[in-house]
PDB file of N, CA and C in Angstrom:
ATOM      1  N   UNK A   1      49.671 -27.040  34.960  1.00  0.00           N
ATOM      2  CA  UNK A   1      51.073 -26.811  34.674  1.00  0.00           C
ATOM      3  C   UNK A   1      51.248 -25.357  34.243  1.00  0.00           C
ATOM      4  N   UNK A   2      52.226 -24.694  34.628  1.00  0.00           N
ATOM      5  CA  UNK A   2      52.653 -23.423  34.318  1.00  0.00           C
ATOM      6  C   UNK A   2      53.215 -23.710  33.029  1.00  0.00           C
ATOM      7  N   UNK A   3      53.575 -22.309  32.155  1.00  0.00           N
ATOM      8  CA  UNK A   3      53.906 -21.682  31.455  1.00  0.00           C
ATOM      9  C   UNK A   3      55.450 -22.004  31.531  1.00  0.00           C
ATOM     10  N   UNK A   4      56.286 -21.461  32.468  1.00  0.00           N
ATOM     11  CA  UNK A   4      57.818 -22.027  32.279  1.00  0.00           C
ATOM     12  C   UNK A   4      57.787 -23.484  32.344  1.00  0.00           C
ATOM     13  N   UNK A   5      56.787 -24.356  32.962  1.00  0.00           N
ATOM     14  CA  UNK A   5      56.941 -25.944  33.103  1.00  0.00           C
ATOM     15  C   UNK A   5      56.805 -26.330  31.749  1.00  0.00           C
ATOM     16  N   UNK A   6      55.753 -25.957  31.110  1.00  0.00           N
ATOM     17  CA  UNK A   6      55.234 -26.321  29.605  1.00  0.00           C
ATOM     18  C   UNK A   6      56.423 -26.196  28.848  1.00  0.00           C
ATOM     19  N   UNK A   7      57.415 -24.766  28.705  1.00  0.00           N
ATOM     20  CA  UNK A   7      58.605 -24.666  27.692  1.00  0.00           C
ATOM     21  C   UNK A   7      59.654 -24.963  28.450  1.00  0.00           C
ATOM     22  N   UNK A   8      59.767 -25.769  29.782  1.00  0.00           N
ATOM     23  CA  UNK A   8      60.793 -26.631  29.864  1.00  0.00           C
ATOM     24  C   UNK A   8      60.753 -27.577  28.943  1.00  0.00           C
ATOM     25  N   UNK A   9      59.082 -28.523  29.317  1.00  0.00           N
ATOM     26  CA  UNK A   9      58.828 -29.687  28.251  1.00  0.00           C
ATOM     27  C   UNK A   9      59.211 -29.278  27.561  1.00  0.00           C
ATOM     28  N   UNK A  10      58.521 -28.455  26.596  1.00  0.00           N
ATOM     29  CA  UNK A  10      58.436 -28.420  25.156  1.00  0.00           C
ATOM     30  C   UNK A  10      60.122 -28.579  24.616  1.00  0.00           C
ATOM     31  N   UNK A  11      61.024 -27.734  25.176  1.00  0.00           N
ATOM     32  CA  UNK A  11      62.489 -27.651  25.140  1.00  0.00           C
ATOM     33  C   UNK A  11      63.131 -28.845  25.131  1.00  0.00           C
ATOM     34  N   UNK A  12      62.913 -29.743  26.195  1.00  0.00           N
ATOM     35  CA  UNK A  12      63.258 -30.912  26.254  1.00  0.00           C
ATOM     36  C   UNK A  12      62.848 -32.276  24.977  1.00  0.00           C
ATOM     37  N   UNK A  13      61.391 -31.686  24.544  1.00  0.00           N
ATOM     38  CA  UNK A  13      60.736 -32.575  23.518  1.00  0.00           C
ATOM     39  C   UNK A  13      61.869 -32.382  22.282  1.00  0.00           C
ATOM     40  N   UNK A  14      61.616 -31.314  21.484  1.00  0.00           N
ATOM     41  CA  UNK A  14      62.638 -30.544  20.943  1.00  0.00           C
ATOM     42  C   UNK A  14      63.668 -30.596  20.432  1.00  0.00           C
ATOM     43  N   UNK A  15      64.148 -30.901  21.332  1.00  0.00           N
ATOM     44  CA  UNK A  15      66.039 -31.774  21.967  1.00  0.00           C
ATOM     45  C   UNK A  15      65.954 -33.194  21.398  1.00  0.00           C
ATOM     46  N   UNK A  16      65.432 -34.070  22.167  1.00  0.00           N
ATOM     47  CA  UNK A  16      65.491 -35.142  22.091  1.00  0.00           C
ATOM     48  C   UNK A  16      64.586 -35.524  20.352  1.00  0.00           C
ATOM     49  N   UNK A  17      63.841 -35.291  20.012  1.00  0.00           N
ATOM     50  CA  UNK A  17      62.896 -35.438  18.675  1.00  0.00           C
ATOM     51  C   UNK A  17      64.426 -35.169  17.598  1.00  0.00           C
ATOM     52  N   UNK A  18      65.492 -34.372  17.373  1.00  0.00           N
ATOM     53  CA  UNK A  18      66.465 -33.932  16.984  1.00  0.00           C
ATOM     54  C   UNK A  18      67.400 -35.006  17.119  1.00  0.00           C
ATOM     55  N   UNK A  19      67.372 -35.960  18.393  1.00  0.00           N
ATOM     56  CA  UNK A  19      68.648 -36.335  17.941  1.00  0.00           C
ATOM     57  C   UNK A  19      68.436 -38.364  17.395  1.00  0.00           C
ATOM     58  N   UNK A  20      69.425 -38.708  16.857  1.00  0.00           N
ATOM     59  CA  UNK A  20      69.258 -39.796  15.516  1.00  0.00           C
ATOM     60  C   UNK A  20      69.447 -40.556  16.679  1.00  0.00           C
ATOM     61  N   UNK A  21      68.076 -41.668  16.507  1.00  0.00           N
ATOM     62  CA  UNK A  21      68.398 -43.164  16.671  1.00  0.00           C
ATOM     63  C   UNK A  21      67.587 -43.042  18.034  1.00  0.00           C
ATOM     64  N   UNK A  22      66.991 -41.931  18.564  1.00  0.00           N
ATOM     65  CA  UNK A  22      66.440 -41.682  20.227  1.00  0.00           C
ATOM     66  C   UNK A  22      65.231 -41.918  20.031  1.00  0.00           C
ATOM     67  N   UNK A  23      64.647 -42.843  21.237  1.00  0.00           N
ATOM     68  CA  UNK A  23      63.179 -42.988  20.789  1.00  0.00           C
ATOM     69  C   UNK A  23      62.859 -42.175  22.313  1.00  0.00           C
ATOM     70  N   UNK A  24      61.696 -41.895  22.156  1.00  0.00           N
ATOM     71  CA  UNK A  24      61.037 -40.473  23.202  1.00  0.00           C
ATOM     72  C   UNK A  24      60.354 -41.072  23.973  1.00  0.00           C
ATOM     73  N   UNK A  25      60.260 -41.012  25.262  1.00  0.00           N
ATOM     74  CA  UNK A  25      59.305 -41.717  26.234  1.00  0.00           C
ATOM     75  C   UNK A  25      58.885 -40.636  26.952  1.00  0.00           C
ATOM     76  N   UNK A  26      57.269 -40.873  27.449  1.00  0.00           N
ATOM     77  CA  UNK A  26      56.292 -40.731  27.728  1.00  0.00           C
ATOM     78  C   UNK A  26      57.477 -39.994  29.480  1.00  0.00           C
ATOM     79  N   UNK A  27      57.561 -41.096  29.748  1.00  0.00           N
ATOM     80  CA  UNK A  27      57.762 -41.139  31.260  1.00  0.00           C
ATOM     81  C   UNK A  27      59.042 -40.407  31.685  1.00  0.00           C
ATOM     82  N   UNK A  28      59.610 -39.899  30.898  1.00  0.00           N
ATOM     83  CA  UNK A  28      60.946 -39.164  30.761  1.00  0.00           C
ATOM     84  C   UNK A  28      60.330 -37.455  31.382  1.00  0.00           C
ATOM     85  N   UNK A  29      59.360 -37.427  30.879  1.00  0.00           N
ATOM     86  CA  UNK A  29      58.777 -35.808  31.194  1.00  0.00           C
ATOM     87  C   UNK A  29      58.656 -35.827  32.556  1.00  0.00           C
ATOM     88  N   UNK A  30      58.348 -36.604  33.387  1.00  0.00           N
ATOM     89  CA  UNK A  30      58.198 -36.653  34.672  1.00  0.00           C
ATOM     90  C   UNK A  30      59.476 -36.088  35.465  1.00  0.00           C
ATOM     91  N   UNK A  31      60.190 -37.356  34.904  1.00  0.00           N
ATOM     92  CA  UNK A  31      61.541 -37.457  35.543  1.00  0.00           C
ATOM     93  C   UNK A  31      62.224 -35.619  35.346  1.00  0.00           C
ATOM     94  N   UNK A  32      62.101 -35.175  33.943  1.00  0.00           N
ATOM     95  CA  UNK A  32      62.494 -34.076  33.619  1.00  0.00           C
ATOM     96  C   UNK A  32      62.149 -32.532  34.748  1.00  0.00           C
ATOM     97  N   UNK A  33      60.859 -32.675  34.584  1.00  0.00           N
ATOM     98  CA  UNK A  33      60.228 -31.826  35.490  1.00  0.00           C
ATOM     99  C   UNK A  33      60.822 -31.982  37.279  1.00  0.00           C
ATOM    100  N   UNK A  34      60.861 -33.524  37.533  1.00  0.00           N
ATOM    101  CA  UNK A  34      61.355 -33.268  39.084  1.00  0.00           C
ATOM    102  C   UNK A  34      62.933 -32.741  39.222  1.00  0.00           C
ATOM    103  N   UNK A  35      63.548 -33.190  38.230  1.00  0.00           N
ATOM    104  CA  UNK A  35      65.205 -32.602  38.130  1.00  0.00           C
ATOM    105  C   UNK A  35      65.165 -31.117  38.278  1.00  0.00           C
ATOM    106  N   UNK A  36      64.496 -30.373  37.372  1.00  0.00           N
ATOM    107  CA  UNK A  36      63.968 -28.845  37.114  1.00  0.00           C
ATOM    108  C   UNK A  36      63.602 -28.599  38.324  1.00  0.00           C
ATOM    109  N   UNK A  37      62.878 -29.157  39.121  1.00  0.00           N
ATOM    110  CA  UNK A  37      61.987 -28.457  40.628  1.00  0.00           C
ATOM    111  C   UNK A  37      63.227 -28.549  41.256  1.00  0.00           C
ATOM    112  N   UNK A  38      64.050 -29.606  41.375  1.00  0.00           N
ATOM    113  CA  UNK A  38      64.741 -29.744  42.465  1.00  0.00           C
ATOM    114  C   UNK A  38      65.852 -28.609  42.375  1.00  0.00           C
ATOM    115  N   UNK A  39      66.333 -28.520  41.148  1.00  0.00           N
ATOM    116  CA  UNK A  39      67.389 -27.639  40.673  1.00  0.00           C
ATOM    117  C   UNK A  39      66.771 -26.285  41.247  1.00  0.00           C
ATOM    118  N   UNK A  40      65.831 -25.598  40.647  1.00  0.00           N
ATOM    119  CA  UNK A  40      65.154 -24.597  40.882  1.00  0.00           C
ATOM    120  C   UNK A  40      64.630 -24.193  42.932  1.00  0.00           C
ATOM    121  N   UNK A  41      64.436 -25.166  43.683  1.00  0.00           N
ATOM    122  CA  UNK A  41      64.701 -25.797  44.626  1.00  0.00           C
ATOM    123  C   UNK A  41      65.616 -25.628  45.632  1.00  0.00           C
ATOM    124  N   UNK A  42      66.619 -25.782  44.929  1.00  0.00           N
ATOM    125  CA  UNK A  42      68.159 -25.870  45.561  1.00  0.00           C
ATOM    126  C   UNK A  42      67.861 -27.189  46.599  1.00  0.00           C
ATOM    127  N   UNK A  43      67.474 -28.510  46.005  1.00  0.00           N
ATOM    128  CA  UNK A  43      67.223 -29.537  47.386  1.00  0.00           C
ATOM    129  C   UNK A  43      67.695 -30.372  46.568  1.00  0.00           C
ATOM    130  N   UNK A  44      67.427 -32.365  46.601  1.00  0.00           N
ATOM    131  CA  UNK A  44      68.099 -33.248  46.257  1.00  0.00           C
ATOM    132  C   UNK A  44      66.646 -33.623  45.554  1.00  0.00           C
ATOM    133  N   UNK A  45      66.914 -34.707  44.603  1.00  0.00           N
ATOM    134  CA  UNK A  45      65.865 -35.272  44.227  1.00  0.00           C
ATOM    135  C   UNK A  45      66.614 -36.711  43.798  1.00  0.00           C
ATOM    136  N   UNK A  46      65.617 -37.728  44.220  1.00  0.00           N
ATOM    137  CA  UNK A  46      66.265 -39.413  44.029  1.00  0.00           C
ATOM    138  C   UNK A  46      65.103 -39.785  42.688  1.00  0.00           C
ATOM    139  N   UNK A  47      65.625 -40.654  41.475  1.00  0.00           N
ATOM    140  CA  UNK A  47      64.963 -40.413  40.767  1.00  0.00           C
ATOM    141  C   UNK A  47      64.783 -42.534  40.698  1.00  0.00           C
ATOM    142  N   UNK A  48      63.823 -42.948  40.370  1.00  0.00           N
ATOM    143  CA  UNK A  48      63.718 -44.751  40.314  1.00  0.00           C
ATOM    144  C   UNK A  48      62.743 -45.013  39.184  1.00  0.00           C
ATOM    145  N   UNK A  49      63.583 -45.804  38.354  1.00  0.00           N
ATOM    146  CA  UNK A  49      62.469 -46.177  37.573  1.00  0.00           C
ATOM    147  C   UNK A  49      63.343 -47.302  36.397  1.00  0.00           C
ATOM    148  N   UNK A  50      62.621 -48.033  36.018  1.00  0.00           N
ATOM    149  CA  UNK A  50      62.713 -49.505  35.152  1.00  0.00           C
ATOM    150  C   UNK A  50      64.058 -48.896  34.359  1.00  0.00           C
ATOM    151  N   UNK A  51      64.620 -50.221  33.809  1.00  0.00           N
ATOM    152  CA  UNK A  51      65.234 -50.045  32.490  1.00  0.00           C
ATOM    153  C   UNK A  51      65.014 -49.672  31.190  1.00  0.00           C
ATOM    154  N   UNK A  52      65.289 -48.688  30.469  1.00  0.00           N
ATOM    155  CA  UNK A  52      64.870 -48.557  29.334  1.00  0.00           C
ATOM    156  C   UNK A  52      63.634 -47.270  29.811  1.00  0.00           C
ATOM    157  N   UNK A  53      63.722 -46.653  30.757  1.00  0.00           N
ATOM    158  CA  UNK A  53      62.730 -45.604  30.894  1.00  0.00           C
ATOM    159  C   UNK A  53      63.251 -44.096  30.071  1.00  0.00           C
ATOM    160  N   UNK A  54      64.734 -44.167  29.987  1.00  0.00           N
ATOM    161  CA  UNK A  54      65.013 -42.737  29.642  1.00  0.00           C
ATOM    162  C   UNK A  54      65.732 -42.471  31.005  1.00  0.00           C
ATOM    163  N   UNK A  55      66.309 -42.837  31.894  1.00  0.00           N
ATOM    164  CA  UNK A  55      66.148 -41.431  33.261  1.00  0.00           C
ATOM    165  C   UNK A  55      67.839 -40.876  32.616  1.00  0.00           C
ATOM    166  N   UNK A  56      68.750 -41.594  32.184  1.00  0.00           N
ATOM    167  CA  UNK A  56      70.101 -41.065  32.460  1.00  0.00           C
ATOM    168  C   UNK A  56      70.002 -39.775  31.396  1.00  0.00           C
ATOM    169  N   UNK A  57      69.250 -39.466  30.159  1.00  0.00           N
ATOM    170  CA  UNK A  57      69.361 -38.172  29.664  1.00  0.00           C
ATOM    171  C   UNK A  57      67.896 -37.734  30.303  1.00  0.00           C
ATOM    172  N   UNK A  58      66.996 -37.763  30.964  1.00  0.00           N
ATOM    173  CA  UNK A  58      66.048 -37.160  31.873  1.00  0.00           C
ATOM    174  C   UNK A  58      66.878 -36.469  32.998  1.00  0.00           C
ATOM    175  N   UNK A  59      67.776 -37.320  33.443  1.00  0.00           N
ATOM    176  CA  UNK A  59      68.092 -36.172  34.395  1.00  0.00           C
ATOM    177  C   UNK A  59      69.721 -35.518  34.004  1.00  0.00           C
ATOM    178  N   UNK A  60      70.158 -35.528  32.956  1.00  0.00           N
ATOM    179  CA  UNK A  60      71.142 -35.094  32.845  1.00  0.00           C
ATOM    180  C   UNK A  60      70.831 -34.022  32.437  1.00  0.00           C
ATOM    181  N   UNK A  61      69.708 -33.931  31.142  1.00  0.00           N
ATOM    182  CA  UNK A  61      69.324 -32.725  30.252  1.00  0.00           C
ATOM    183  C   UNK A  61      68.785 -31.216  31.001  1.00  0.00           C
ATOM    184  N   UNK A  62      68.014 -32.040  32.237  1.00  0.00           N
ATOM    185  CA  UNK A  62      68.133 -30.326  33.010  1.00  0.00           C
ATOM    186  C   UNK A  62      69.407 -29.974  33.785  1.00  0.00           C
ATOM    187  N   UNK A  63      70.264 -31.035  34.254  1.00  0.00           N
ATOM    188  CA  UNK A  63      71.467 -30.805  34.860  1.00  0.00           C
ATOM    189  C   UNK A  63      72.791 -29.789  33.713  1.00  0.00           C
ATOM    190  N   UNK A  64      72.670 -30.333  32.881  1.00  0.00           N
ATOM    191  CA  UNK A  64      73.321 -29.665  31.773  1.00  0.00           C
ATOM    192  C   UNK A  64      73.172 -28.282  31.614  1.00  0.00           C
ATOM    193  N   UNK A  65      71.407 -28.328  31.378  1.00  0.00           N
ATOM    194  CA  UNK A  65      71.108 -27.046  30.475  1.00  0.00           C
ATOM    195  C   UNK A  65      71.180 -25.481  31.924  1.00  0.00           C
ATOM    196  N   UNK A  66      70.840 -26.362  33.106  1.00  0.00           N
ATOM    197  CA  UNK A  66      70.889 -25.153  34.424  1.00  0.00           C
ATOM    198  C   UNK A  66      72.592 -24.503  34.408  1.00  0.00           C
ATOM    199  N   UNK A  67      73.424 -25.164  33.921  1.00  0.00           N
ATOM    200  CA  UNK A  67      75.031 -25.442  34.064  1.00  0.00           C
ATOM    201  C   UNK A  67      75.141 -25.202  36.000  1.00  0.00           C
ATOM    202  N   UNK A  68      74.380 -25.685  36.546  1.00  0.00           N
ATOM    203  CA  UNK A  68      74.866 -25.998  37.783  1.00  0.00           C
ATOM    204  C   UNK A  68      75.782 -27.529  38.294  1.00  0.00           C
ATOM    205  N   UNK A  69      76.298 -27.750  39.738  1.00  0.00           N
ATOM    206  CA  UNK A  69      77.278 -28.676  39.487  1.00  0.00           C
ATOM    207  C   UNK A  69      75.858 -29.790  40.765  1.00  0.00           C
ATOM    208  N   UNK A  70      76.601 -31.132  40.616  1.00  0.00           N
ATOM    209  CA  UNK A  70      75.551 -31.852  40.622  1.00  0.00           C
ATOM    210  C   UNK A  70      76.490 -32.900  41.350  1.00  0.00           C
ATOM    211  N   UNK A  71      75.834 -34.146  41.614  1.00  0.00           N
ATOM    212  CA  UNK A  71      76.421 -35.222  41.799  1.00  0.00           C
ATOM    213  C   UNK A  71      75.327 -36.318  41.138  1.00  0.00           C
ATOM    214  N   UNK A  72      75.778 -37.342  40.442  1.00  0.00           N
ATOM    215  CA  UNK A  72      75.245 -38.033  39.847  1.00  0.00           C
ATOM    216  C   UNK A  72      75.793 -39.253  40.370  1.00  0.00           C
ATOM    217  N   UNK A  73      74.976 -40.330  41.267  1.00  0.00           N
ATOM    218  CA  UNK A  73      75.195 -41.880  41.725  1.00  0.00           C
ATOM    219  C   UNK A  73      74.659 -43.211  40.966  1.00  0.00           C
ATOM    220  N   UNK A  74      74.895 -43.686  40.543  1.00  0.00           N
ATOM    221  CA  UNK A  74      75.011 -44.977  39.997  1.00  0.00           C
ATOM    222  C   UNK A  74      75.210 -46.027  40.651  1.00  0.00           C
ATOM    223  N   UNK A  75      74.056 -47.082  40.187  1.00  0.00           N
ATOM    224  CA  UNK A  75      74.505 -48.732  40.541  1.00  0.00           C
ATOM    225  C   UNK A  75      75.263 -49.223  40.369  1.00  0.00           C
ATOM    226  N   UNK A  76      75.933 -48.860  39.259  1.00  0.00           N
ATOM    227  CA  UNK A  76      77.136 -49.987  38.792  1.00  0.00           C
ATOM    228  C   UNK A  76      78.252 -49.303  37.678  1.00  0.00           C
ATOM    229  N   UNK A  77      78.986 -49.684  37.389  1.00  0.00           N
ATOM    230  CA  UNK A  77      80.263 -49.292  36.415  1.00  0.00           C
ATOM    231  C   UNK A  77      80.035 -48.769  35.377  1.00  0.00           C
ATOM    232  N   UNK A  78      78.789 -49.796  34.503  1.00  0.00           N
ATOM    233  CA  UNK A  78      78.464 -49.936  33.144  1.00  0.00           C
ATOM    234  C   UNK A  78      77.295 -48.260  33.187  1.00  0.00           C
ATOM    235  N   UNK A  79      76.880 -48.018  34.177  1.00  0.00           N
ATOM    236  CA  UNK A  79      75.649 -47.131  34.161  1.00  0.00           C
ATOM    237  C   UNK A  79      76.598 -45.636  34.009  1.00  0.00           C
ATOM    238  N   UNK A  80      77.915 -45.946  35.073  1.00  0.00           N
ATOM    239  CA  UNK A  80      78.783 -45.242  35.198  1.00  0.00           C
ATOM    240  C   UNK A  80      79.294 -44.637  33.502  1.00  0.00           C
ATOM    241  N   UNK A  81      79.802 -45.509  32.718  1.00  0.00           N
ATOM    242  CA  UNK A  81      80.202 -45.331  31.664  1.00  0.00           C
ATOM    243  C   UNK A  81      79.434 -44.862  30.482  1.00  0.00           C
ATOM    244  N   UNK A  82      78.197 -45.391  30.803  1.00  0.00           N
ATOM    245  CA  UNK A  82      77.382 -45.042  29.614  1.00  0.00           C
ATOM    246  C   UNK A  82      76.981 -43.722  29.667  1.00  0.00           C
ATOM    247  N   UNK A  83      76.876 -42.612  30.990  1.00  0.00           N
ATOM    248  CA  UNK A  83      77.026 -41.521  31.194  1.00  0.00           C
ATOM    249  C   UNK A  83      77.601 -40.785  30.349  1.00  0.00           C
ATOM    250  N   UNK A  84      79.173 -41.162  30.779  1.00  0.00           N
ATOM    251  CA  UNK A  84      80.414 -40.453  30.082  1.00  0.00           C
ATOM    252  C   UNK A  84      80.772 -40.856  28.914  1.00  0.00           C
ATOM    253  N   UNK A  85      79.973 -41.779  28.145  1.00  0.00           N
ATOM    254  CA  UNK A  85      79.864 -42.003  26.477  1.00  0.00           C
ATOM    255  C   UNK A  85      79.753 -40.843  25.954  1.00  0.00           C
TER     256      UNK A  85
END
């Protein structure tokens, strides 16, 4: 792993360790890093993984922090909303 990959992590650890009531998953760094490539990239990236993995602030947190514009798809209403909570 490079040097900017490492203080993406680390940035992202950081973040999330800070905020109340968030528990930190393992498997979130993954997700983090492919958002970052893809962004960096300029291509698409499809992201899959269980409930309760972390992905909706995994992939929002590099979408945010690049301030580039994005499209974000969802299964359903509720996934929809909990976004825009």
């Amino acid at each position: 792993m490079d040097n900017l990959s490492e203080d993406i992590l680390q940035e992202f650890i950081d973040t999330v360790k800070k905020l109340p009531n968030y528990e930190y998953r393992e498997t979130q760094l993954e997700m983090v890093m492919t958002i970052f490539k893809a962004i960096a990239d300029d291509t698409h990236a499809i992201i899959e993984a269980g409930t309760g993995s972390g992905k909706s602030f995994a992939y929002l947190y590099p979408l945010i922090t690049s301030n580039k514009v994005a499209v974000i798809s969802t299964g359903t209403i509720a996934l929809q909303e909990q976004i825009l909570d």
